[in-house]
C-alpha atoms as a PDB file:
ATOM      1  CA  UNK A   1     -34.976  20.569  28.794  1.00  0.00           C
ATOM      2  CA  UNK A   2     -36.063  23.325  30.931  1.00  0.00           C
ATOM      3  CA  UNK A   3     -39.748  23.260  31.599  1.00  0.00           C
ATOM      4  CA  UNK A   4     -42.343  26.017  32.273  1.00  0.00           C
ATOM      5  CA  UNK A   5     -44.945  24.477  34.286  1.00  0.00           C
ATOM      6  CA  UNK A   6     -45.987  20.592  35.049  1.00  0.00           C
ATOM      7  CA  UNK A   7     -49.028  19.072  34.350  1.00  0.00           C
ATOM      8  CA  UNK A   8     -49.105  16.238  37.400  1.00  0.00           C
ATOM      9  CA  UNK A   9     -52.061  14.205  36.687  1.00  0.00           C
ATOM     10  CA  UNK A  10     -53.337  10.221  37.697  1.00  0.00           C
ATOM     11  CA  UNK A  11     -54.116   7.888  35.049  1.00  0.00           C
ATOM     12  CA  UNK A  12     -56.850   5.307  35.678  1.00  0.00           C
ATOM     13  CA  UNK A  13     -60.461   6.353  35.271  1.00  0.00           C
ATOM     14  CA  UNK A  14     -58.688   9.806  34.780  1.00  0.00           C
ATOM     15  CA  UNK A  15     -56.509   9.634  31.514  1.00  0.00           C
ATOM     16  CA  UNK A  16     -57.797   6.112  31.011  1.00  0.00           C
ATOM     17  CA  UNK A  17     -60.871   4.221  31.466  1.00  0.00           C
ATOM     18  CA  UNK A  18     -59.265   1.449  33.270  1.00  0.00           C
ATOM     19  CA  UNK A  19     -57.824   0.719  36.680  1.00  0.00           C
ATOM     20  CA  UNK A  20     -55.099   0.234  38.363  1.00  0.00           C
ATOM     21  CA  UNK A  21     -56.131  -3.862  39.180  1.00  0.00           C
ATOM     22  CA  UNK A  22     -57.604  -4.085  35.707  1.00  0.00           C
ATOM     23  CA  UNK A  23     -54.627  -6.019  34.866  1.00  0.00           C
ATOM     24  CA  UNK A  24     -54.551  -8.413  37.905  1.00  0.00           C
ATOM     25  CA  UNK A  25     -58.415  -9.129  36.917  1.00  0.00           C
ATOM     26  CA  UNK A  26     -57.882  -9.781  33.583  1.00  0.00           C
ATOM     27  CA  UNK A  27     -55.593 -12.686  34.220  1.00  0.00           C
ATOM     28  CA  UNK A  28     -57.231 -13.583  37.438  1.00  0.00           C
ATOM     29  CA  UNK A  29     -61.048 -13.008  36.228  1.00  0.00           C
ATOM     30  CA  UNK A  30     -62.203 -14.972  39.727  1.00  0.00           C
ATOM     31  CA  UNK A  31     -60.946 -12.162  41.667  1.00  0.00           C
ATOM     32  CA  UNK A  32     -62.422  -8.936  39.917  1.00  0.00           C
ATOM     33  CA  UNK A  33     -64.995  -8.724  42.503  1.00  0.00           C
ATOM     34  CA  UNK A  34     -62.786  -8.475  45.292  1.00  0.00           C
ATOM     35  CA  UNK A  35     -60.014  -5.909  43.419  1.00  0.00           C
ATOM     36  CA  UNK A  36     -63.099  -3.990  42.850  1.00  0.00           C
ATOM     37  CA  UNK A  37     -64.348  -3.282  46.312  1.00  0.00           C
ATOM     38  CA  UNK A  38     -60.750  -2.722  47.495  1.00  0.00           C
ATOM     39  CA  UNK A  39     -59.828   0.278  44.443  1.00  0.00           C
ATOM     40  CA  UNK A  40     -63.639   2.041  45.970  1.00  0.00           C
ATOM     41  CA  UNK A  41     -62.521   1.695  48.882  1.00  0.00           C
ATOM     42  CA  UNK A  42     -59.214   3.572  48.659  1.00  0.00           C
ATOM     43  CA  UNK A  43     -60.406   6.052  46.242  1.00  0.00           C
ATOM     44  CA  UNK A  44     -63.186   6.928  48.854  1.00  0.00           C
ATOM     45  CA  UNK A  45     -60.773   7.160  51.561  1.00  0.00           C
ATOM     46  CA  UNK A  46     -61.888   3.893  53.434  1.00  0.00           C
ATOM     47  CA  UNK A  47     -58.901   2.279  53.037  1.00  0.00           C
ATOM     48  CA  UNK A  48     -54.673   3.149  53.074  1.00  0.00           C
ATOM     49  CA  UNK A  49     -52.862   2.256  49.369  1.00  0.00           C
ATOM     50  CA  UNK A  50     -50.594   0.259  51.259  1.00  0.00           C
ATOM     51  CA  UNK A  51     -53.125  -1.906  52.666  1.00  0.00           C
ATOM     52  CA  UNK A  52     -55.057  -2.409  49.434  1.00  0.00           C
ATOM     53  CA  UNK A  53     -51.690  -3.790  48.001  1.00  0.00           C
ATOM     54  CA  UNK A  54     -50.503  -5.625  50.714  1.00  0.00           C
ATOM     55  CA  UNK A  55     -54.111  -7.358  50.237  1.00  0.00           C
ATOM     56  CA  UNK A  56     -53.410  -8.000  47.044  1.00  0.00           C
ATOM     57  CA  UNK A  57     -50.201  -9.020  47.227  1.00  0.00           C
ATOM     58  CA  UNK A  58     -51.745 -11.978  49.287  1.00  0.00           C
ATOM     59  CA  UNK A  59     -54.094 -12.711  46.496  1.00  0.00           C
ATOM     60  CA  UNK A  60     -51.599 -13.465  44.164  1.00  0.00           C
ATOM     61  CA  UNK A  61     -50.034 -16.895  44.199  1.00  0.00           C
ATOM     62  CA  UNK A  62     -47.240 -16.127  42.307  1.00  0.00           C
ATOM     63  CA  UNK A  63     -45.272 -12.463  41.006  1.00  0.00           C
ATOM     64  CA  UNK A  64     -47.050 -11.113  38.463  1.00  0.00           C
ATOM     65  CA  UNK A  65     -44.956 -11.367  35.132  1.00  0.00           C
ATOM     66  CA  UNK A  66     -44.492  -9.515  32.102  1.00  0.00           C
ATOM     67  CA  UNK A  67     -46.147 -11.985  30.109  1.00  0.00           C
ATOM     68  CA  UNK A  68     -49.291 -11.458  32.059  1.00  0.00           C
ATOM     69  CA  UNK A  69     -48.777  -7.497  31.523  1.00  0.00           C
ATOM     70  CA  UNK A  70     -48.217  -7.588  28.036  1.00  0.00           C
ATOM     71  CA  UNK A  71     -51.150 -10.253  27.710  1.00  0.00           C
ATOM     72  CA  UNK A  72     -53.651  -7.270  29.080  1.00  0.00           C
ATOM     73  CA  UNK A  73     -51.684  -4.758  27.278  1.00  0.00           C
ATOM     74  CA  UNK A  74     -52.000  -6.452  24.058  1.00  0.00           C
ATOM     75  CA  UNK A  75     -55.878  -7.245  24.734  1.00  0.00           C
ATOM     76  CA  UNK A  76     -57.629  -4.656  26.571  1.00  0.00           C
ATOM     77  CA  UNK A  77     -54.939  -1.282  26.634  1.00  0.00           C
ATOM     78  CA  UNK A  78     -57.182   1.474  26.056  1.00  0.00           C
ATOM     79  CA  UNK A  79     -56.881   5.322  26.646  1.00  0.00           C
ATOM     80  CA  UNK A  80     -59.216   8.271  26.307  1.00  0.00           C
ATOM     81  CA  UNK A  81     -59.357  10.604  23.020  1.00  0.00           C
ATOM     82  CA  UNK A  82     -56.741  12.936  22.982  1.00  0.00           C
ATOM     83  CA  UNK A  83     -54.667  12.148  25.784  1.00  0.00           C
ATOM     84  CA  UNK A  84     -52.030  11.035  23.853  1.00  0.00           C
ATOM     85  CA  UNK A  85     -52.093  14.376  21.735  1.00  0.00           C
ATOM     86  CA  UNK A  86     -52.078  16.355  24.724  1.00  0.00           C
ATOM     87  CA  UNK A  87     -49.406  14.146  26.349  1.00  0.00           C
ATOM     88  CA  UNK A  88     -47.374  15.551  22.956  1.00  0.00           C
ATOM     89  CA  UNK A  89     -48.255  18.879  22.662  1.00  0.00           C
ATOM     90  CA  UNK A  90     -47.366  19.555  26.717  1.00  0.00           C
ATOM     91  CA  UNK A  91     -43.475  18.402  25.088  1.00  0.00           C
ATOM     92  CA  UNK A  92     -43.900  20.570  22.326  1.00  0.00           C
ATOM     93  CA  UNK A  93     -44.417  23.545  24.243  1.00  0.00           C
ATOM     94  CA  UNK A  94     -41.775  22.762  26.992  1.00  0.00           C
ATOM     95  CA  UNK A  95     -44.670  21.836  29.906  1.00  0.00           C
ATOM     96  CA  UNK A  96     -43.535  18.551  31.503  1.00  0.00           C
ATOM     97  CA  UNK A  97     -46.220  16.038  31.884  1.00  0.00           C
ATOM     98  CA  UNK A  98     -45.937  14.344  34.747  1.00  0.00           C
ATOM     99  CA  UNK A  99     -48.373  10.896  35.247  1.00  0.00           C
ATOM    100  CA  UNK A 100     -48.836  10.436  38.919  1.00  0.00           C
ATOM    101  CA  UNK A 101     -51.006   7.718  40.189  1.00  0.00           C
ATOM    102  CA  UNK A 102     -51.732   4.484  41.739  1.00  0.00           C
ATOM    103  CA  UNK A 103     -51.355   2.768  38.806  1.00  0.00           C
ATOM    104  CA  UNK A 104     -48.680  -0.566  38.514  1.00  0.00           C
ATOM    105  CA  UNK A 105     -45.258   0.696  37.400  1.00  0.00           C
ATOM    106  CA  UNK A 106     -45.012  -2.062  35.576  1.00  0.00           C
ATOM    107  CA  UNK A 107     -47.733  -1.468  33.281  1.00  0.00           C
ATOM    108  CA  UNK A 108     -46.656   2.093  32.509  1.00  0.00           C
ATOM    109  CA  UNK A 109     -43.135  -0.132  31.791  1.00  0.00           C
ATOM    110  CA  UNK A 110     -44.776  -2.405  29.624  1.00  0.00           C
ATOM    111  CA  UNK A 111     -46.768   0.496  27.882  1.00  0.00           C
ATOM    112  CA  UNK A 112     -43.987   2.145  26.856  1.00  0.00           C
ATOM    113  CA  UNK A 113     -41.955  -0.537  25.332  1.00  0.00           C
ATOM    114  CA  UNK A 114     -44.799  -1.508  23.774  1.00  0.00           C
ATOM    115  CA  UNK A 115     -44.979   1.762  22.426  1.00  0.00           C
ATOM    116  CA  UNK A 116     -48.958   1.958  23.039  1.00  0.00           C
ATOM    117  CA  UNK A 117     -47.738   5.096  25.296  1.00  0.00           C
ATOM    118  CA  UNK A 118     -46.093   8.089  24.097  1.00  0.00           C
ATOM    119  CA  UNK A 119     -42.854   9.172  25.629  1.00  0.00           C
ATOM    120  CA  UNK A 120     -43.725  10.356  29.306  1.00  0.00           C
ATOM    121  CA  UNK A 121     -40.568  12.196  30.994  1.00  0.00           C
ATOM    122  CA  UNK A 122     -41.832  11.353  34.447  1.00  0.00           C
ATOM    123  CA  UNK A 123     -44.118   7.999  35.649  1.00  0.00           C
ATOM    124  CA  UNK A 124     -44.660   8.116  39.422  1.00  0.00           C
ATOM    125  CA  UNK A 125     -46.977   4.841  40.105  1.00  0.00           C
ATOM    126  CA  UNK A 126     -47.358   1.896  42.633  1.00  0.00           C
ATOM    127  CA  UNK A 127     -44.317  -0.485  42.822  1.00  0.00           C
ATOM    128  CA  UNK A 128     -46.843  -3.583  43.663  1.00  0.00           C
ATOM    129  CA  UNK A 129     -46.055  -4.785  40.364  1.00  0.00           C
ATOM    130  CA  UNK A 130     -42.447  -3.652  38.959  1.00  0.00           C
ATOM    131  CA  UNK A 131     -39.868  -5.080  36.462  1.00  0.00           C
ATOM    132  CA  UNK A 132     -36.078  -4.764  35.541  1.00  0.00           C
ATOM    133  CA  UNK A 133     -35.802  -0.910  34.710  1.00  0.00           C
ATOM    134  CA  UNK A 134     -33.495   0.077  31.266  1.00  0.00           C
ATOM    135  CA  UNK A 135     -29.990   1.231  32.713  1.00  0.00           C
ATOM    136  CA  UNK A 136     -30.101   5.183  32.896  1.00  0.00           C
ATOM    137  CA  UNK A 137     -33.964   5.079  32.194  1.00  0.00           C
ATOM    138  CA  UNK A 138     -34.860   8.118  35.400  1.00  0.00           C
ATOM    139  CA  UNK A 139     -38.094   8.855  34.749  1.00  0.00           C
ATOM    140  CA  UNK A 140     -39.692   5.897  37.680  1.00  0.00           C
ATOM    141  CA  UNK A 141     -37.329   8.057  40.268  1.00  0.00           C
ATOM    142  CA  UNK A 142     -40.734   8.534  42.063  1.00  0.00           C
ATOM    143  CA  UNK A 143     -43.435   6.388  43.851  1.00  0.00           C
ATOM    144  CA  UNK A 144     -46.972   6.137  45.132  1.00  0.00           C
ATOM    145  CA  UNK A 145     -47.108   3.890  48.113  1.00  0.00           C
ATOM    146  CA  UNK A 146     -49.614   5.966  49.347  1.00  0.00           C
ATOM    147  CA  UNK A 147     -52.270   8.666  47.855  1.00  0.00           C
ATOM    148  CA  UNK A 148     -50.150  11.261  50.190  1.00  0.00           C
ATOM    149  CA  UNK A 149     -47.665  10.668  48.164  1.00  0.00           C
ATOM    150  CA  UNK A 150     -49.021  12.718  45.020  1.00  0.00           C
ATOM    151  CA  UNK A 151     -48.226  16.272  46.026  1.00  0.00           C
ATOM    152  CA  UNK A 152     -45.249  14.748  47.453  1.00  0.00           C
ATOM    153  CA  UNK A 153     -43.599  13.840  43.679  1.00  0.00           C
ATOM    154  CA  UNK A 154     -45.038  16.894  42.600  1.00  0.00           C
ATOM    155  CA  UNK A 155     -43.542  19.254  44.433  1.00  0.00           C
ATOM    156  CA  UNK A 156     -39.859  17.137  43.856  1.00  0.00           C
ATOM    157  CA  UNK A 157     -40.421  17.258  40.629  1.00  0.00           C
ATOM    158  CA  UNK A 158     -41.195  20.839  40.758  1.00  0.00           C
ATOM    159  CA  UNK A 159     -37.697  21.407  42.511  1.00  0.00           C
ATOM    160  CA  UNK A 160     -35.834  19.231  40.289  1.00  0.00           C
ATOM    161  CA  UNK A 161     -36.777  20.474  36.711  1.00  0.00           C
ATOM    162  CA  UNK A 162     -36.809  24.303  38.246  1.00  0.00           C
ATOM    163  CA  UNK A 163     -40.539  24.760  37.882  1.00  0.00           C
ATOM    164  CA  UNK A 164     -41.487  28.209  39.052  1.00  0.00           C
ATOM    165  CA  UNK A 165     -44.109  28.229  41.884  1.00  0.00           C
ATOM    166  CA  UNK A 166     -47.480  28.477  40.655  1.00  0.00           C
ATOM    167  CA  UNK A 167     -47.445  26.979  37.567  1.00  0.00           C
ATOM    168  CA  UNK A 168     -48.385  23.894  38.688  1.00  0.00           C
ATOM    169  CA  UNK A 169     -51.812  21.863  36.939  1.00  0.00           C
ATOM    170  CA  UNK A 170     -53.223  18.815  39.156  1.00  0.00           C
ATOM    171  CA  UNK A 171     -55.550  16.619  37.128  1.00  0.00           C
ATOM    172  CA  UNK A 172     -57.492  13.554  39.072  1.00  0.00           C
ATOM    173  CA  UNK A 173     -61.086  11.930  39.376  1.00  0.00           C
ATOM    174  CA  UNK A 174     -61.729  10.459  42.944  1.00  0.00           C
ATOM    175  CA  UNK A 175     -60.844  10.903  46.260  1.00  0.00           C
ATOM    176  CA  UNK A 176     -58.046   9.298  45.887  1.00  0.00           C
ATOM    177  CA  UNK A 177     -56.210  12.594  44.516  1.00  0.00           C
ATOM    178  CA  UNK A 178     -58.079  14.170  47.218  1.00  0.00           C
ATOM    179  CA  UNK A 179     -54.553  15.454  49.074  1.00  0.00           C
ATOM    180  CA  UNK A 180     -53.453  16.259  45.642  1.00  0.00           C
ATOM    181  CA  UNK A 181     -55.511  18.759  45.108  1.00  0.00           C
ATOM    182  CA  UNK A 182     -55.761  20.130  49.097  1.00  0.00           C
ATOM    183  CA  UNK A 183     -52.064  20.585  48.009  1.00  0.00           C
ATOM    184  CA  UNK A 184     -52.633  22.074  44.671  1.00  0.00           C
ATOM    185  CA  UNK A 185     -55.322  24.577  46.263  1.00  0.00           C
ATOM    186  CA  UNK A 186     -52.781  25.885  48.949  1.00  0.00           C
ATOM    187  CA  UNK A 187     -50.022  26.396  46.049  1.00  0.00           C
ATOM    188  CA  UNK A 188     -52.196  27.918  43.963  1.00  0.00           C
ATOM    189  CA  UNK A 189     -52.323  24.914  40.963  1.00  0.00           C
ATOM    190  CA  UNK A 190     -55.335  25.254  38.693  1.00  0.00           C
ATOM    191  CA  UNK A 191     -57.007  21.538  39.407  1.00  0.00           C
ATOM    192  CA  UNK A 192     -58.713  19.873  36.838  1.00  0.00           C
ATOM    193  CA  UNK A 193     -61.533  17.265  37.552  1.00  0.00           C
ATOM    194  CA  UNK A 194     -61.578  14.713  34.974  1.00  0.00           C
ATOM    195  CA  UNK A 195     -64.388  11.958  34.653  1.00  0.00           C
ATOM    196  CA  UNK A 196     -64.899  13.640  38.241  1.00  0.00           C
ATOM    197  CA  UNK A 197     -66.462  10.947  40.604  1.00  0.00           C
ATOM    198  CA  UNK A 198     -68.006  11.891  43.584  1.00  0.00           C
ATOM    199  CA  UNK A 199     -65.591  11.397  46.082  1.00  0.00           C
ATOM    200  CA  UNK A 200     -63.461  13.656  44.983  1.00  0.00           C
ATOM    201  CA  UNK A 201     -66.040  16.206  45.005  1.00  0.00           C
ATOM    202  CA  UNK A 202     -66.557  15.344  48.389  1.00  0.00           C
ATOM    203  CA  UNK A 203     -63.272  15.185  49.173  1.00  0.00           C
ATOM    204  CA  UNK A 204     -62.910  18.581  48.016  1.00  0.00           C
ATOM    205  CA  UNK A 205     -66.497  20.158  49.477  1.00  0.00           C
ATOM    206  CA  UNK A 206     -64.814  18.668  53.049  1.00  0.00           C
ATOM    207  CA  UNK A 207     -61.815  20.815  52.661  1.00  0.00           C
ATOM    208  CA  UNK A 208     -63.315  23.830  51.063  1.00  0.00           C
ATOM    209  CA  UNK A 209     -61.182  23.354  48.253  1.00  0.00           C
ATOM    210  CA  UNK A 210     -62.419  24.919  44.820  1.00  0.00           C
ATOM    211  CA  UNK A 211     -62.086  22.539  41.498  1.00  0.00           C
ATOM    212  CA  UNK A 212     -61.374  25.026  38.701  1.00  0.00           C
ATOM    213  CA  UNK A 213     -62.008  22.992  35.829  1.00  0.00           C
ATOM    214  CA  UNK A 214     -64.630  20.105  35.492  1.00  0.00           C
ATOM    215  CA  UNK A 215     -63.741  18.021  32.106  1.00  0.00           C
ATOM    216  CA  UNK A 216     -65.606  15.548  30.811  1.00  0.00           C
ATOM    217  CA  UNK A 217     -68.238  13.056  32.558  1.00  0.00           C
ATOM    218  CA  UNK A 218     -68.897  14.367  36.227  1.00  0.00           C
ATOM    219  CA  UNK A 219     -70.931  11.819  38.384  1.00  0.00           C
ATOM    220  CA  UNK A 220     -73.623  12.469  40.521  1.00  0.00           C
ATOM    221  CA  UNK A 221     -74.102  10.513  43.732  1.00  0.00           C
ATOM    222  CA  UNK A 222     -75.580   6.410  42.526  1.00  0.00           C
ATOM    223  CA  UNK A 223     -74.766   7.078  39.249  1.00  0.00           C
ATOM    224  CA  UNK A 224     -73.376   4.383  37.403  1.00  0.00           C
ATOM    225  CA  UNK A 225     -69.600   4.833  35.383  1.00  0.00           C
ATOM    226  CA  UNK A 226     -70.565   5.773  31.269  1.00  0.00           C
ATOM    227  CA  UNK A 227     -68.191   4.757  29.185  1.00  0.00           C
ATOM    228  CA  UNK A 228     -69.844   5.595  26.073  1.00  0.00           C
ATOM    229  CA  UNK A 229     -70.368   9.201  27.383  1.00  0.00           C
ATOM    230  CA  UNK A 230     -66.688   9.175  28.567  1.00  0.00           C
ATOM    231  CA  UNK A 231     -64.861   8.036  25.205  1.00  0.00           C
ATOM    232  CA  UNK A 232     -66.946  11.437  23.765  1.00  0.00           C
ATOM    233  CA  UNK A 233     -64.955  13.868  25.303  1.00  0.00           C
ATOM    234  CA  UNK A 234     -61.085  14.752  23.672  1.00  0.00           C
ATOM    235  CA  UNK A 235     -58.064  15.750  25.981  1.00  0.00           C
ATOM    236  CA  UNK A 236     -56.827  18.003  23.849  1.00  0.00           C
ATOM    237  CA  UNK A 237     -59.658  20.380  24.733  1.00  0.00           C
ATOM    238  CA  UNK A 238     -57.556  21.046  27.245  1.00  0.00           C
ATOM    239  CA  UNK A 239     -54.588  22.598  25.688  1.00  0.00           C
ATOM    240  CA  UNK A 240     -56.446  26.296  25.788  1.00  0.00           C
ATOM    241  CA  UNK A 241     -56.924  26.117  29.480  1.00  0.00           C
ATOM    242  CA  UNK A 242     -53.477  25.023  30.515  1.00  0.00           C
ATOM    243  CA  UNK A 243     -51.705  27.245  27.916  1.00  0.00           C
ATOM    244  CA  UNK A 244     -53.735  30.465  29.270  1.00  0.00           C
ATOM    245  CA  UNK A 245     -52.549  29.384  32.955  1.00  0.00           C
ATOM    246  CA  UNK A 246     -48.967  28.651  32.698  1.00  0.00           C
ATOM    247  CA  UNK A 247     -47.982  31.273  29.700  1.00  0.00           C
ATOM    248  CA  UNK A 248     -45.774  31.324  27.038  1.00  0.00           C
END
């Protein structure tokens, strides 16, 4: 298909209310604490990606299986309103949607057989937890090892679906998709805060980068996560604003 523009965005506490250890705490309830401190910590900079997994990867006593995936999946898989509908409608009008986080791999895997996920051409996430991959099946051709690696995908992807220059929309929440958006600024992307939490606005504020769009709950500093306030807002609100950026 050729494409038009990309919508690159993250997925946890972004798209989704979860994140990306959710999983890994559901089955391992004793170590939520611990999973907790290390996702703040690399989402406020603190802390690499790859050291948050290698620390998890100690954690674990044994690989992480499907049947633990598809145990949380089945259980606690939730997603805000309208991001499936706008995950749709960017196919329908020939925008690739691109989901670009530090998510597990293998629960976007999972997801999709599972069919609690619609069809997304392009999943780059965290290989920490991976399983056997359908032959032929491209669209994990991309990783996050690192939160550097975000405008790093994007831009491949850019190249390798012919996406002209500029039409380009970054969606994130923390400071985790800090470089992200210090990327999307440069190339002029129109970024998109979602659920924005404050270190991304520092993040941003630091690097005198401009968010163009805030969408739904934006935190102030000590204020506490509200999910009831969060599940109000719908994705597809969002349709309008990307449609008047990238064109027909």
């Amino acid at each position: 298909m050729k494409y038009k523009g990309i919508i690159s965005s993250d997925w946890n506490e972004c798209l989704a209310p979860s994140g990306p250890f959710d999983p890994i705490a559901f089955a391992y309830p004793e170590l939520e604490t611990e999973l907790r401190n290390t996702f703040n910590k690399y989402t406020s900079n603190e802390l690499s990606l790859r050291q948050a997994s290698d620390d998890i990867r100690q954690l674990l006593a044994e690989p992480f299986s499907e049947r633990h995936m598809d145990n949380f999946l089945d259980k606690s898989f939730s997603i805000y309103r309208g991001v499936s509908d706008l995950i749709e409608w960017a196919s329908e009008q020939q925008i690739l949607f691109m989901i670009n986080t530090t998510g597990m791999q293998g629960f976007f895997q999972r997801a999709l057989i599972k069919k609690v996920l619609p069809d997304v051409p392009i999943i780059a996430a965290n290989p920490l937890i991976s399983y056997s991959r359908t032959p032929g099946d491209s669209r994990y051709q991309f990783e996050v090892s690192e939160i550097d690696d975000k405008p790093k995908n994007t831009i491949a992807a850019m190249r390798n679906f012919d996406i002209p220059s500029g039409k380009a929309v970054v969606i994130g929440d923390s400071g985790g998709d800090g470089p992200h958006f210090e990327w999307g600024a440069s190339s002029g992307a129109l970024l998109i805060g979602s659920m924005t939490k404050v270190s991304l606005s520092r993040y941003c504020l630091g690097k005198h980068v401009q968010i163009d769009q805030m969408f739904g709950k934006t935190y102030l500093p000590d204020q506490e996560r509200n999910l009831e306030e969060e599940y109000k807002f719908n994705f597809m609100d969002l349709a309008p604003v990307i449609e008047d950026f990238i064109g027909h």
